[in-house]
Protein backbone atom coordinates (compact mmCIF):
# COMPACT_ATOMS: atom_id res chain seq x y z
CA UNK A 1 200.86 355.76 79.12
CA UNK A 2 197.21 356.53 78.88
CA UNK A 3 197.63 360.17 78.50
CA UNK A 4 200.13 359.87 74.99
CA UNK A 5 198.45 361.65 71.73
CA UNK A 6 196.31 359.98 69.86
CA UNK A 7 195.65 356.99 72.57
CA UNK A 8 191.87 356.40 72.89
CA UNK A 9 192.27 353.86 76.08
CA UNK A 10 195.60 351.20 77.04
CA UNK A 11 194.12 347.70 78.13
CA UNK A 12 196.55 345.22 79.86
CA UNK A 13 196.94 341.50 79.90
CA UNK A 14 199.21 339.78 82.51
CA UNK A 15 200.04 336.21 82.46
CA UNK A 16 198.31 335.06 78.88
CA UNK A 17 200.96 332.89 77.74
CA UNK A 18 203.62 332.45 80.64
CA UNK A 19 203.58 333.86 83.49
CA UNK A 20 206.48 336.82 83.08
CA UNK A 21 205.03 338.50 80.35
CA UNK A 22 202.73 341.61 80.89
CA UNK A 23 200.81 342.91 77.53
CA UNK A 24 199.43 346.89 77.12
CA UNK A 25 197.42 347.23 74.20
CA UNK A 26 197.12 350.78 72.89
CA UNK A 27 194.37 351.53 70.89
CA UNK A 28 194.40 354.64 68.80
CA UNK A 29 191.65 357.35 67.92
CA UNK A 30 190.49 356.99 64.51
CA UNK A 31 193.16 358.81 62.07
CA UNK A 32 190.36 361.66 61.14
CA UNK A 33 190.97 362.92 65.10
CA UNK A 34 194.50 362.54 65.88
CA UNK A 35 197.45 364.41 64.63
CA UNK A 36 200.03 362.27 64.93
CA UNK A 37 200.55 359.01 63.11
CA UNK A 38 201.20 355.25 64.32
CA UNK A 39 204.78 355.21 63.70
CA UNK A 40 205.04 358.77 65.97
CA UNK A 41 203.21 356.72 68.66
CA UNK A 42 205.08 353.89 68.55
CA UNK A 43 208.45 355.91 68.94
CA UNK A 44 206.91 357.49 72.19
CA UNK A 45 206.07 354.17 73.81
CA UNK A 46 209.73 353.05 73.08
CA UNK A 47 210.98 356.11 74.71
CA UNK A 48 208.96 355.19 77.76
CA UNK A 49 209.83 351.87 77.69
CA UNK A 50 213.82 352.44 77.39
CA UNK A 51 213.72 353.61 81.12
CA UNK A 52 212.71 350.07 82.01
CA UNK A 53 215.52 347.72 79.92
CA UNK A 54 215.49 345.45 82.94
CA UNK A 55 212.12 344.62 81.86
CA UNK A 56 213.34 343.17 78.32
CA UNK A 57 210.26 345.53 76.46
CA UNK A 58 209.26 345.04 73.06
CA UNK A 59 206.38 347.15 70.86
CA UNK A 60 205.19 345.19 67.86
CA UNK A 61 202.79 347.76 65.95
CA UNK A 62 200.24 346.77 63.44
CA UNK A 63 200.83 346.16 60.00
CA UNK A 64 199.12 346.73 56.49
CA UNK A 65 198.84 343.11 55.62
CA UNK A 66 197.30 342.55 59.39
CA UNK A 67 200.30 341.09 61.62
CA UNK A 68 201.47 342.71 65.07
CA UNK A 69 199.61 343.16 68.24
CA UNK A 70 199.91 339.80 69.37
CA UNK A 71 201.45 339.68 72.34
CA UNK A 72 205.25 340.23 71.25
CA UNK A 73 205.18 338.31 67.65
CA UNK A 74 204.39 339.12 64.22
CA UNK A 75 207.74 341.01 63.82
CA UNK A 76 209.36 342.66 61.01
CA UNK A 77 212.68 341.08 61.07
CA UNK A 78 212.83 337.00 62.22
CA UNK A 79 215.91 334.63 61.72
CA UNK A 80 216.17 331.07 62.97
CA UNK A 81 219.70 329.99 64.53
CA UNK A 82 219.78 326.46 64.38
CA UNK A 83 222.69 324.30 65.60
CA UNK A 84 223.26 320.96 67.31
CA UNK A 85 224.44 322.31 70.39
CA UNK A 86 222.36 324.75 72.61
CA UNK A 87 225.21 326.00 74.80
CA UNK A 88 227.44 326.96 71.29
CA UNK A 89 224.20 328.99 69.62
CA UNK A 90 223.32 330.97 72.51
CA UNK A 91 226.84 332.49 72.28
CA UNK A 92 226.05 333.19 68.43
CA UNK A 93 222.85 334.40 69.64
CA UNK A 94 224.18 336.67 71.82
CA UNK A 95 226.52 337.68 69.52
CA UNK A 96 224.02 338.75 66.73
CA UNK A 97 221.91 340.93 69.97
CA UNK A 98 224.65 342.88 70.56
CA UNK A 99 225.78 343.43 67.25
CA UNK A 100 221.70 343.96 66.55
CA UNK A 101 221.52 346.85 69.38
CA UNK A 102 224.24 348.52 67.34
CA UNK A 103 222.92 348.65 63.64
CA UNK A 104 220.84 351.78 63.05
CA UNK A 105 218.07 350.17 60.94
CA UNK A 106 216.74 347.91 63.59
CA UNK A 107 215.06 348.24 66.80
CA UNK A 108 213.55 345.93 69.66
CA UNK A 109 216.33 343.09 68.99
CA UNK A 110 215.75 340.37 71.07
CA UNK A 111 216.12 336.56 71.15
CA UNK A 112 213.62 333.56 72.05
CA UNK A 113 215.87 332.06 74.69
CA UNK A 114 216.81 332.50 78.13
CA UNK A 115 219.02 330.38 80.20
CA UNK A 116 218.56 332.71 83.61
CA UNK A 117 215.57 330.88 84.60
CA UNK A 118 216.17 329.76 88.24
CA UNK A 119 215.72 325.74 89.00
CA UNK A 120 216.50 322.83 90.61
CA UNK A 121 218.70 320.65 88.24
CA UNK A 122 218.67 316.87 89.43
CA UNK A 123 221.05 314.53 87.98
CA UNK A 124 220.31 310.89 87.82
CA UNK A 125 222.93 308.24 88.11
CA UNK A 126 221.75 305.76 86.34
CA UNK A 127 223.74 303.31 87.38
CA UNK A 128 222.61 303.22 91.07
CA UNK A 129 218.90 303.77 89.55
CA UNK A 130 218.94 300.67 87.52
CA UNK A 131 220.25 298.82 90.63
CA UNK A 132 217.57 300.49 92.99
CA UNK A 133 214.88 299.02 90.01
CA UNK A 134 214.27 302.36 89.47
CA UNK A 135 213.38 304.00 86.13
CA UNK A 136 214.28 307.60 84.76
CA UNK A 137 210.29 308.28 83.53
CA UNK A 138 209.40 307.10 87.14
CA UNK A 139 211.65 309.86 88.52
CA UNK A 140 210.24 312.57 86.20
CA UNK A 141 207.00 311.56 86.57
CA UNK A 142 206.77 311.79 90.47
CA UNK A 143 208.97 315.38 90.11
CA UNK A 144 206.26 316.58 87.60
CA UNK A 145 202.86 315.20 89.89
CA UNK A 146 204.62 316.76 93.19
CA UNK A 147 206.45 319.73 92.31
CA UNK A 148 204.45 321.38 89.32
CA UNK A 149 201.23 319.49 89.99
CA UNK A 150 200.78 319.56 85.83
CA UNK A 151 198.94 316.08 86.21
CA UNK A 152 195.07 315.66 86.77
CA UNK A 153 194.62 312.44 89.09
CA UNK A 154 190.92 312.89 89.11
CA UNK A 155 188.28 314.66 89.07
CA UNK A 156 185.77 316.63 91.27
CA UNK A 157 182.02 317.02 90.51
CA UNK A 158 179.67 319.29 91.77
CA UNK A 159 176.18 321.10 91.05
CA UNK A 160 176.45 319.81 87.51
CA UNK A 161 180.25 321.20 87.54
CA UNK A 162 183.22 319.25 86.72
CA UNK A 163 186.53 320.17 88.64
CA UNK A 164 189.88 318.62 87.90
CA UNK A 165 191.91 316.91 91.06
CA UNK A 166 195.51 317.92 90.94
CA UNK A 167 197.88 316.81 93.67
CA UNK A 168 201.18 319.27 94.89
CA UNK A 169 203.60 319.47 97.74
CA UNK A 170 203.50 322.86 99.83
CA UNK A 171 205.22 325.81 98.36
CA UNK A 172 207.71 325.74 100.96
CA UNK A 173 208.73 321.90 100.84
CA UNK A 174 209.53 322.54 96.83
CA UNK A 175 211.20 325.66 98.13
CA UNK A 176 213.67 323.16 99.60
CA UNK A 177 215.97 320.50 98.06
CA UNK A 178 216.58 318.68 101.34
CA UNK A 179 212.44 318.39 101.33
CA UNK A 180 212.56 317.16 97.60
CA UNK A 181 214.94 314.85 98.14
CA UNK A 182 212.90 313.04 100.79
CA UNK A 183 210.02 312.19 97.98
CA UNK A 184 210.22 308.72 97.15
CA UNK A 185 209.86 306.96 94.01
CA UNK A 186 207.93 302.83 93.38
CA UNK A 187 211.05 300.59 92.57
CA UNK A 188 210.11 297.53 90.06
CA UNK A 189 210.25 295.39 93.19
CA UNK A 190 207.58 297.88 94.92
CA UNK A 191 209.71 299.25 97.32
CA UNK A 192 210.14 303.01 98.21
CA UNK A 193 212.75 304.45 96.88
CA UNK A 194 214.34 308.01 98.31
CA UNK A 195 215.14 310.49 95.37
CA UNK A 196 218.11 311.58 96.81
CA UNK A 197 219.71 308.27 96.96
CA UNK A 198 219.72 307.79 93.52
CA UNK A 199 220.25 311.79 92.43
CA UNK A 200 222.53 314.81 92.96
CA UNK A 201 220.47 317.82 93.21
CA UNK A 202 221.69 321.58 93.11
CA UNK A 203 220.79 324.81 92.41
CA UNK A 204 220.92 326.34 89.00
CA UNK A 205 219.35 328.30 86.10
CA UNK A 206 218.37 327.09 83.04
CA UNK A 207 216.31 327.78 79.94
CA UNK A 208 212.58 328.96 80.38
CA UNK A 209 211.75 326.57 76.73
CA UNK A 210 213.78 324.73 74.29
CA UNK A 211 212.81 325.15 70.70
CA UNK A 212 214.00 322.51 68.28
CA UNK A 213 213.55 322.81 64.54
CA UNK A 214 214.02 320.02 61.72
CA UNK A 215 215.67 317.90 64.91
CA UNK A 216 218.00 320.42 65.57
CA UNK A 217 218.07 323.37 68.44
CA UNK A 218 216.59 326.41 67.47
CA UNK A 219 217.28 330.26 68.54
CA UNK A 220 214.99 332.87 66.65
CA UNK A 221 216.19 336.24 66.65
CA UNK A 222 214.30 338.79 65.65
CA UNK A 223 213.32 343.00 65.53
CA UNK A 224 211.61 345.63 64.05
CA UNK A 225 212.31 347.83 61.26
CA UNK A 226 213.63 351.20 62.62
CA UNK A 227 211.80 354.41 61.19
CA UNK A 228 212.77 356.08 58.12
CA UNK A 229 214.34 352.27 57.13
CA UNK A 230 212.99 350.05 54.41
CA UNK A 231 212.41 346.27 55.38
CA UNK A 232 215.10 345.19 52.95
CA UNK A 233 217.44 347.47 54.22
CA UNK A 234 217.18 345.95 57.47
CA UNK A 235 217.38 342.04 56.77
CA UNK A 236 219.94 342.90 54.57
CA UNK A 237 221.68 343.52 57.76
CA UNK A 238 220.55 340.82 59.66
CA UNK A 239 221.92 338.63 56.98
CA UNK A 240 224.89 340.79 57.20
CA UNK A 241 225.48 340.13 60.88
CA UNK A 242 224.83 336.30 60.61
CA UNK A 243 227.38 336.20 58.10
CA UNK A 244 230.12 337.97 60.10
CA UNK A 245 229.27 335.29 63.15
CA UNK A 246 231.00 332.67 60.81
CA UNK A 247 229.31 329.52 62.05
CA UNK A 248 231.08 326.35 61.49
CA UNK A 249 229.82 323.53 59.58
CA UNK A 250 226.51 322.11 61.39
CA UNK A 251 225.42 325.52 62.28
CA UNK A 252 222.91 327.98 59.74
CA UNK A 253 220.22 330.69 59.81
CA UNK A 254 216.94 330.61 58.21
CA UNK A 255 215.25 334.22 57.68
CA UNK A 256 211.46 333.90 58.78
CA UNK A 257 208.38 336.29 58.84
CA UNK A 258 208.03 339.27 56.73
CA UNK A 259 211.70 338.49 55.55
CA UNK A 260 210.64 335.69 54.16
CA UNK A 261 207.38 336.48 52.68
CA UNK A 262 209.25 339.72 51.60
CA UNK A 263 211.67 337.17 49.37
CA UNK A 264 208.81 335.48 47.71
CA UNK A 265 206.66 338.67 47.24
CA UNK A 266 209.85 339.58 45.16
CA UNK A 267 210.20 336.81 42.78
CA UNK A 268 206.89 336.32 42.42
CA UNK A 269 206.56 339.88 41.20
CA UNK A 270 209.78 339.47 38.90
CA UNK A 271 207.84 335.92 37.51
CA UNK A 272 205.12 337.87 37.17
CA UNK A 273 206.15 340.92 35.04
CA UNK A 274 208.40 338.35 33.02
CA UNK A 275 205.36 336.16 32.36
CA UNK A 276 203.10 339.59 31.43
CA UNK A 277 205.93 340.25 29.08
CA UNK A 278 205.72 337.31 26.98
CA UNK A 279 202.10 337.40 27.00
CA UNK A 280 201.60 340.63 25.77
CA UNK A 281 203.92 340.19 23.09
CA UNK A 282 202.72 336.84 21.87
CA UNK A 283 199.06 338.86 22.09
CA UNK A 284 200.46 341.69 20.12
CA UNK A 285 202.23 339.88 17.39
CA UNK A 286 198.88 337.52 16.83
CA UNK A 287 197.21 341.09 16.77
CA UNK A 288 199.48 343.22 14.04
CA UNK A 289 200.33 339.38 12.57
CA UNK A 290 203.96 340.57 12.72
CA UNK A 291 207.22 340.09 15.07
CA UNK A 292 208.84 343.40 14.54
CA UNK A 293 205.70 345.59 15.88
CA UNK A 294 204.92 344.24 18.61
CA UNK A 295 208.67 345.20 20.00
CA UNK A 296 207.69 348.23 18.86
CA UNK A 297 205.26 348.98 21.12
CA UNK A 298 206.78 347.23 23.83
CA UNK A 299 210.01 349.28 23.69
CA UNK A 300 208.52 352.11 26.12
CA UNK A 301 208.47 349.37 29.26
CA UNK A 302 211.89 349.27 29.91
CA UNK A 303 211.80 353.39 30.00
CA UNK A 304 208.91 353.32 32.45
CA UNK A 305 210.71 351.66 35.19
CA UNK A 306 212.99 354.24 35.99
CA UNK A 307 210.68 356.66 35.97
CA UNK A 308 208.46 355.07 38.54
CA UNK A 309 211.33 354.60 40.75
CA UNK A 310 212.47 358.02 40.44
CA UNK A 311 208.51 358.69 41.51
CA UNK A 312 208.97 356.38 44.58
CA UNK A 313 212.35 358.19 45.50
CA UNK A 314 211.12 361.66 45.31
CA UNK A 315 207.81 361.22 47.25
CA UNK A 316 210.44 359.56 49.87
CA UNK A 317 208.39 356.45 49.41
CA UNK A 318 209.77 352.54 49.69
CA UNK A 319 209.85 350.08 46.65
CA UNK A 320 207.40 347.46 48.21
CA UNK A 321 204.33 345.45 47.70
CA UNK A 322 201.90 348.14 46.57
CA UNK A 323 204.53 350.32 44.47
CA UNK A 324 205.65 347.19 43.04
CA UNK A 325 202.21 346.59 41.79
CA UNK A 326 201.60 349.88 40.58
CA UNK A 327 205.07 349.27 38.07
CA UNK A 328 202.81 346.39 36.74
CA UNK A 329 199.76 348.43 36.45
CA UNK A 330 201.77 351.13 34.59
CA UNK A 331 202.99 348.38 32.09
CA UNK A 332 199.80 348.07 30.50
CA UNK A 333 198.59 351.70 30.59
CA UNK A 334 202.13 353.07 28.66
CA UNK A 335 201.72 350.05 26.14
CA UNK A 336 198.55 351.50 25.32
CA UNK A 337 199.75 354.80 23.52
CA UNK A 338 202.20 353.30 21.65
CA UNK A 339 199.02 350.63 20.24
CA UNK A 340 197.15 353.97 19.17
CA UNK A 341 199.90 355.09 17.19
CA UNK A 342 201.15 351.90 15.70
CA UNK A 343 197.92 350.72 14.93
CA UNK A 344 197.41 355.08 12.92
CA UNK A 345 200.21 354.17 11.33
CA UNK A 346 199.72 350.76 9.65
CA UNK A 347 196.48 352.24 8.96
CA UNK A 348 197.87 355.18 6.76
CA UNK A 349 201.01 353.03 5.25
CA UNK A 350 198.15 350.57 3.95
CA UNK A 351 196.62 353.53 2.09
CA UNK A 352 199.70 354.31 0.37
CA UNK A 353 200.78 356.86 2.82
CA UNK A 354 205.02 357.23 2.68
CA UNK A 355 206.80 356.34 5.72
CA UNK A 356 207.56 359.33 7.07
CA UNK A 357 204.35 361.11 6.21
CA UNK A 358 202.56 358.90 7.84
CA UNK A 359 204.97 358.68 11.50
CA UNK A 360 203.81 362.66 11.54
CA UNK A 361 200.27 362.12 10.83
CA UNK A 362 200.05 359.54 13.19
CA UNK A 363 201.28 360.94 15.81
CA UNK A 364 199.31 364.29 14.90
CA UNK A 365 196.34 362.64 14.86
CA UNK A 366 196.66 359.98 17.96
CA UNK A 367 198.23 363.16 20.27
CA UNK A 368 194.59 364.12 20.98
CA UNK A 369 193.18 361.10 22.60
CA UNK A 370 196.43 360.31 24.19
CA UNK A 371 196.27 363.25 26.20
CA UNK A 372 192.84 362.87 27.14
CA UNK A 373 193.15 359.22 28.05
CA UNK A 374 196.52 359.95 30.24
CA UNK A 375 194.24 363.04 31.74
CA UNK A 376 191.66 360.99 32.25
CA UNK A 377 193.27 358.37 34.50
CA UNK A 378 195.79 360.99 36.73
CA UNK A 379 192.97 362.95 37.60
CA UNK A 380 191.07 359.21 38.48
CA UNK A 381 193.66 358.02 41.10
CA UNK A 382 194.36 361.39 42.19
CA UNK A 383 191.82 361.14 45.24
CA UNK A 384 193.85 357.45 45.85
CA UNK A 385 197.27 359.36 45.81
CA UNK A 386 196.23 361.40 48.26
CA UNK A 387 196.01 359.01 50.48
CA UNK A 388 192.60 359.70 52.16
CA UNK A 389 190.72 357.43 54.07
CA UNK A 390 191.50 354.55 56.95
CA UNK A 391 194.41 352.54 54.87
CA UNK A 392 194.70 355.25 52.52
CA UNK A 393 198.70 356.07 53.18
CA UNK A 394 199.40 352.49 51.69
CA UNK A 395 196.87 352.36 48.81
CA UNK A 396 198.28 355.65 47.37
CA UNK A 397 201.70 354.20 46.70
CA UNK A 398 200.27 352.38 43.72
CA UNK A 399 198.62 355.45 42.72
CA UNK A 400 201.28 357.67 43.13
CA UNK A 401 203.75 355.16 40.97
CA UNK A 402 201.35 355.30 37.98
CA UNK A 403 200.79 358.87 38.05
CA UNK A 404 204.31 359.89 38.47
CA UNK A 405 205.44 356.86 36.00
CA UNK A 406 202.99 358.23 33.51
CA UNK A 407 203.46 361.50 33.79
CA UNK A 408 207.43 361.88 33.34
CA UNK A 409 207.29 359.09 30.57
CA UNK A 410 204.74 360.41 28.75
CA UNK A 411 206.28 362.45 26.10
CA UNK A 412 209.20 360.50 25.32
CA UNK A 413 206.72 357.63 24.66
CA UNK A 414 205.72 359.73 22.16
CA UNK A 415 209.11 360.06 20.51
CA UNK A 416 210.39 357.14 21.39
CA UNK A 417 207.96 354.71 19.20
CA UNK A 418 208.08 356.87 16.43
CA UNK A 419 212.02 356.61 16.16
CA UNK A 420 211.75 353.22 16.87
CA UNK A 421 208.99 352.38 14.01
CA UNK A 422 211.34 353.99 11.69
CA UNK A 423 214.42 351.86 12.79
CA UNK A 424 212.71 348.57 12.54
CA UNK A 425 210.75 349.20 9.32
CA UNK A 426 213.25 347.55 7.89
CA UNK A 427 213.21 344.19 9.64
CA UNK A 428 209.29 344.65 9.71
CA UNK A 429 209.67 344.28 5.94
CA UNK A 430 212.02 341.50 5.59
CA UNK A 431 210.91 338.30 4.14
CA UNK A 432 210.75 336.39 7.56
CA UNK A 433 208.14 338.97 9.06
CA UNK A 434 206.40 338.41 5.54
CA UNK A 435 206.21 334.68 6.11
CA UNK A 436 204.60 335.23 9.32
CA UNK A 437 201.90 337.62 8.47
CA UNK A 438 200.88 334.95 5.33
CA UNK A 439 200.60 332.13 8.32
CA UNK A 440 198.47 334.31 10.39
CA UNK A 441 196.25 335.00 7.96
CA UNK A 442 195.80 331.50 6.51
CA UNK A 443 195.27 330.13 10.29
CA UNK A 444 192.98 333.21 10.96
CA UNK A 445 191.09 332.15 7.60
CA UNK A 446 190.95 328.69 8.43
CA UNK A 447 189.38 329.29 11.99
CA UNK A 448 186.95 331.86 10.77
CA UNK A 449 185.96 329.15 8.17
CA UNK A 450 185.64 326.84 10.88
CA UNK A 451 183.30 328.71 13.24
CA UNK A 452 181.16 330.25 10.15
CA UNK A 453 177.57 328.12 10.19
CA UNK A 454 176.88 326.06 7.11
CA UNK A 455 173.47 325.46 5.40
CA UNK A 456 172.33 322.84 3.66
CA UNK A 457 170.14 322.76 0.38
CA UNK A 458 166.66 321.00 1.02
């Protein structure tokens, strides 16, 4: 594998975590000297690895916000099976794998568990052990110091070097059950006490770990996102898949990872914009002292939106974090033509301007600096839509959602808060809106009288 494009050097890592797991880390030339991108890379080490499915491979690539390359975790997709019975949600496990292996937008499906890990299964009867005097921890504790030799019984020191003392049968005595069976176990009267004369032991396979979650078993399922899918597309499907497994009461999925934090990202971002909303407008109506005018100006949002998805669909781009970001950025730069020409037009009006006079000298007048401001900032994140740079590809998604958003919206801003002004003059002169513009000024009055410094006569 050291010879694919764009691979500066593969390290490898056997036996970090358990035993059966092999790591290759591929580290990539920096993006100014290869051709090809991660996501090419990453599709040519899957092809390589599909002629090896006996191996159970996985590729977990590295992410903006940091995860992957971790030794298998930190992927895309993760959902928690949890049940009270192991046997019952490794069927739906498998179910949801095979069903996984079959839906286009993921890749890499694989599951936490594994029951084909070859053992020796003892069964206590507890009966004849409490009659022997013999306790169950007594059992698993001699299994555990003889035939995994997990427990330290002492320790060794030597030229100022401390050595732990661990005690184990020979390989080919725990090979054996007869040979296991012959270990003996301390009764409660302190007799010996053969294992196999209180046990039935057999051959068997089991599972490698047992994960429990909130005192119930847990299965985690998870992938990656396949290329030229979005991550939402894909746990829509997982969610899609654990529906169609129609688990009885007792039994429910929980999405993890990215899912998750995908989820949050979401209706923190909704919060957010709904939050900047109200803001603005209570900041614009303390501003123009009025409740019509500030709606006004804030009637071009709702129009920006689709253009700034239209911008993320034509540049064949995702709606995620950063273009998501770049919608709320975009908020507060459209908001601020429709300010200049409000603001031109109260101006005028005040002087005694007509209505309509005013509308077209307004926007006459503020069509100059509009242009130049909206010039101004396109050709600023231009160099960031490009994309240039290590990190650049997912920085210029906010960029490119402004510019586009900006651009396309720009002159029906322009024609859209004029027509609006004129609709809403009326309500902006109604007696309520008069009411409020008489209690802003008295409290702006009042405060200004506050703050002003007083003197004293001598």
């Amino acid at each position: 594998m050291s010879g694919l494009e764009g691979v500066s050097h593969v390290s490898y890592l056997a036996g970090a975590d358990r035993y059966t797991h092999f790591h290759a880390f591929f580290y990539l030339l920096p993006e100014n000297e290869r051709k090809v991108s991660q996501d090419q890379i990453v599709a040519q080490v899957r092809k390589i690895l599909s002629r090896h499915p006996g191996a159970n491979p996985t590729v977990t690539p590295r992410n903006p916000l940091g995860g992957g390359g971790g030794g298998g975790g930190g992927s895309s997709i993760s959902a928690s099976l949890l049940g009270p019975d192991i046997a019952r949600l490794y069927d739906y496990s498998q179910q949801i794998l095979q069903k996984g292996k079959e839906t286009p937008s993921l890749v890499d499906t694989r599951t936490d568990y594994s029951n084909a890990s070859p053992e020796v299964q003892v069964a206590v009867d507890r009966a004849r052990a409490a009659d022997l005097g013999v306790r169950m921890a007594t059992v698993g504790n001699t299994l555990r110091l003889m035939v995994a030799g997990d427990d330290e019984i002492s320790s060794y020191r030597e030229a100022g070097e401390q050595y732990p003392v661990k005690i184990r049968v020979q390989e080919d005595q725990r090979r054996d059950i007869d040979n296991i069976g012959k270990l003996t176990v301390s009764s409660l009267t302190g007799g010996p006490v053969r294992i196999d004369n209180l046990a039935r032991m057999n051959r068997g396979f089991g599972p490698t770990r047992i994960t429990r979650l909130n005192r119930r078993f847990a299965i985690a399922f998870s992938a990656d996102v396949a290329p030229g899918h979005a991550l939402d597309e894909a746990s829509n499907d997982v969610r899609r898949l654990i529906a169609d497994l129609k688990m009885p009461p007792g039994y429910t999925a929980r999405m993890q990872g990215q899912t998750r934090n995908l989820d949050e990202t979401t209706d923190n971002l909704i919060m957010a914009m709904a939050l900047a909303s109200i803001f603005v407008y209570m900041v614009l109506a303390a501003q123009f002292e009025s409740f019509v005018q500030p709606l006004i100006i804030m009637a071009v949002l709702p129009l920006s939106v689709p253009f700034a998805l239209f911008t993320i669909w034509a540049t064949d781009r995702t709606l995620n974090l950063w273009s998501a970001l770049g919608i709320l950025l975009l908020f507060g730069i459209v908001k601020k033509n429709s300010i200049l020409q409000v603001d031109y037009t109260n101006v005028l009006r005040a002087r005694g301007v007509p209505l309509q006079e005013a509308i077209y000298e307004a926007c006459r007048t503020r069509l100059r600096p509009i242009l130049m401001t909206t010039s101004a900032i396109i050709a600023g994140l231009l160099p960031t839509a490009l994309g240039l740079g290590i990190g650049g590809a997912q920085r210029s998604a906010i960029a490119v959602t402004i510019v586009g958003g900006q651009s396309l919206c720009l002159f029906l801003t322009l024609l859209l808060v004029p027509a609006t002004y004129v609709k809403l003059d009326a309500l902006e002169q109604s007696m309520a809106n008069r009411r409020f513009k008489a209690l802003m000024g008295s409290l702006w009055t009042s405060t200004i009288g506050r703050l002003r410094p007083r003197t004293t006569e001598a």
